[in-house]
C-alpha atoms as a PDB file:
ATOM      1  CA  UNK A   1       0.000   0.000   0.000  1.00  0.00           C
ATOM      2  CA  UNK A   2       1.165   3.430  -1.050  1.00  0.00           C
ATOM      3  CA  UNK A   3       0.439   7.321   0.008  1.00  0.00           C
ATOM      4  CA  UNK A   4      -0.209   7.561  -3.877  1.00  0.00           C
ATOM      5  CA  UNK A   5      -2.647   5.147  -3.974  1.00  0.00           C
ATOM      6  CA  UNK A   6      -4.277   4.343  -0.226  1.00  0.00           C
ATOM      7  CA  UNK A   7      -6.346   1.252  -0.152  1.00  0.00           C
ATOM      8  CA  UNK A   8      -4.739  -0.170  -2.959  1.00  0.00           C
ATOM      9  CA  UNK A   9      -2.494  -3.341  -2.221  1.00  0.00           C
ATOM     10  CA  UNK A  10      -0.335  -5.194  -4.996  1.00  0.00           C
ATOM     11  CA  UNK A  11       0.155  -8.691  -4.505  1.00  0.00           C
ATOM     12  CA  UNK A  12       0.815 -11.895  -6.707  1.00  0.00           C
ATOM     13  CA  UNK A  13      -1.589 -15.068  -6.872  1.00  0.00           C
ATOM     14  CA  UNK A  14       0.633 -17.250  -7.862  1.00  0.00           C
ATOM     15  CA  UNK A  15       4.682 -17.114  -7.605  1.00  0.00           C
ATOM     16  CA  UNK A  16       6.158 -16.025 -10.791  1.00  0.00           C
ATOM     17  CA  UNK A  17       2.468 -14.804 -11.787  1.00  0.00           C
ATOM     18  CA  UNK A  18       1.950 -10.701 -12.646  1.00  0.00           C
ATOM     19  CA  UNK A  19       1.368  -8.561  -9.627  1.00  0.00           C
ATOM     20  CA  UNK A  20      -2.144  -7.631  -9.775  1.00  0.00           C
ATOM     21  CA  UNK A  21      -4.013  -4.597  -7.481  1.00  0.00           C
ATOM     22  CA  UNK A  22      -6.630  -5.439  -5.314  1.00  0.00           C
ATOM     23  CA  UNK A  23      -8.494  -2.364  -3.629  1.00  0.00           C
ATOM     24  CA  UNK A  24      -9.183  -3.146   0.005  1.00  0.00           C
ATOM     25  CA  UNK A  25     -12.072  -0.203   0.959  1.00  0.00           C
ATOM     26  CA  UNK A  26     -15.665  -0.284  -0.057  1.00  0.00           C
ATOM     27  CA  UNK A  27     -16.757   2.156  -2.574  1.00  0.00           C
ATOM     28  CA  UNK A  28     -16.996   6.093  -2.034  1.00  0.00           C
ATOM     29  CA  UNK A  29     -14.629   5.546   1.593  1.00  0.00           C
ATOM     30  CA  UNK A  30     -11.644   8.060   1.731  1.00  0.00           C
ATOM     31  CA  UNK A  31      -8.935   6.244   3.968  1.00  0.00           C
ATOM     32  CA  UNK A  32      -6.941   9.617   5.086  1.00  0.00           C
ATOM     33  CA  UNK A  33      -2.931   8.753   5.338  1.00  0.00           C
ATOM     34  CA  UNK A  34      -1.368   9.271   8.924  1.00  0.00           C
ATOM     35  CA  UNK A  35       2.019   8.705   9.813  1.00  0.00           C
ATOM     36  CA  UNK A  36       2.094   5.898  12.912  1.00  0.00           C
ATOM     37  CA  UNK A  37       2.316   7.258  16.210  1.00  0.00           C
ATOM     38  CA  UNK A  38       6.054   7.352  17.654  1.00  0.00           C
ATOM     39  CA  UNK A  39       6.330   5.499  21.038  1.00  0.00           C
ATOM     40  CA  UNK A  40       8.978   6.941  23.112  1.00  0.00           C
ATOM     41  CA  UNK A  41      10.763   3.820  25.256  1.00  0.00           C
ATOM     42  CA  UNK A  42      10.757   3.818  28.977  1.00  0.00           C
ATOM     43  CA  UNK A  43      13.262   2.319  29.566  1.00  0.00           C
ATOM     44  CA  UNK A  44      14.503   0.184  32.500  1.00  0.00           C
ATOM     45  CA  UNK A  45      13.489   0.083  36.028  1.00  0.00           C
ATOM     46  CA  UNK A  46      16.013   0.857  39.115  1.00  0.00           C
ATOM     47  CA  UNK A  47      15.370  -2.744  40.007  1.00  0.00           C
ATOM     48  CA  UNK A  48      15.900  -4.528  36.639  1.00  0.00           C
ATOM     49  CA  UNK A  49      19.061  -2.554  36.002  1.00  0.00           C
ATOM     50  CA  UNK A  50      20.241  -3.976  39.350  1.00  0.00           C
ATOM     51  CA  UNK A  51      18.886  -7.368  38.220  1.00  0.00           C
ATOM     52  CA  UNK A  52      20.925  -7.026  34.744  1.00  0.00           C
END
């Protein structure tokens, strides 16, 4: 799936067959393009750096 074309995926049915696009929303549905959400890490606790 691309920005270019959202709800669009390209996949093969076969291996060595043509790729072929399959569109994966219903009719009329605008699926808006949003970057993932960045997690920020936690890190370790006091007590599993002392465990480590």
């Amino acid at each position: 799936m691309t920005t270019e074309e959202p709800g669009v995926v390209t996949m093969r049915t076969e291996v060595g067959c043509p790729e072929v696009k399959v569109t994966e929303a219903m009719d009329d549905v605008h699926i808006p393009y949003q970057r993932p959400q960045i997690l920020e890490r936690k890190g370790l606790s006091i007590n599993r750096q002392e465990y480590l």
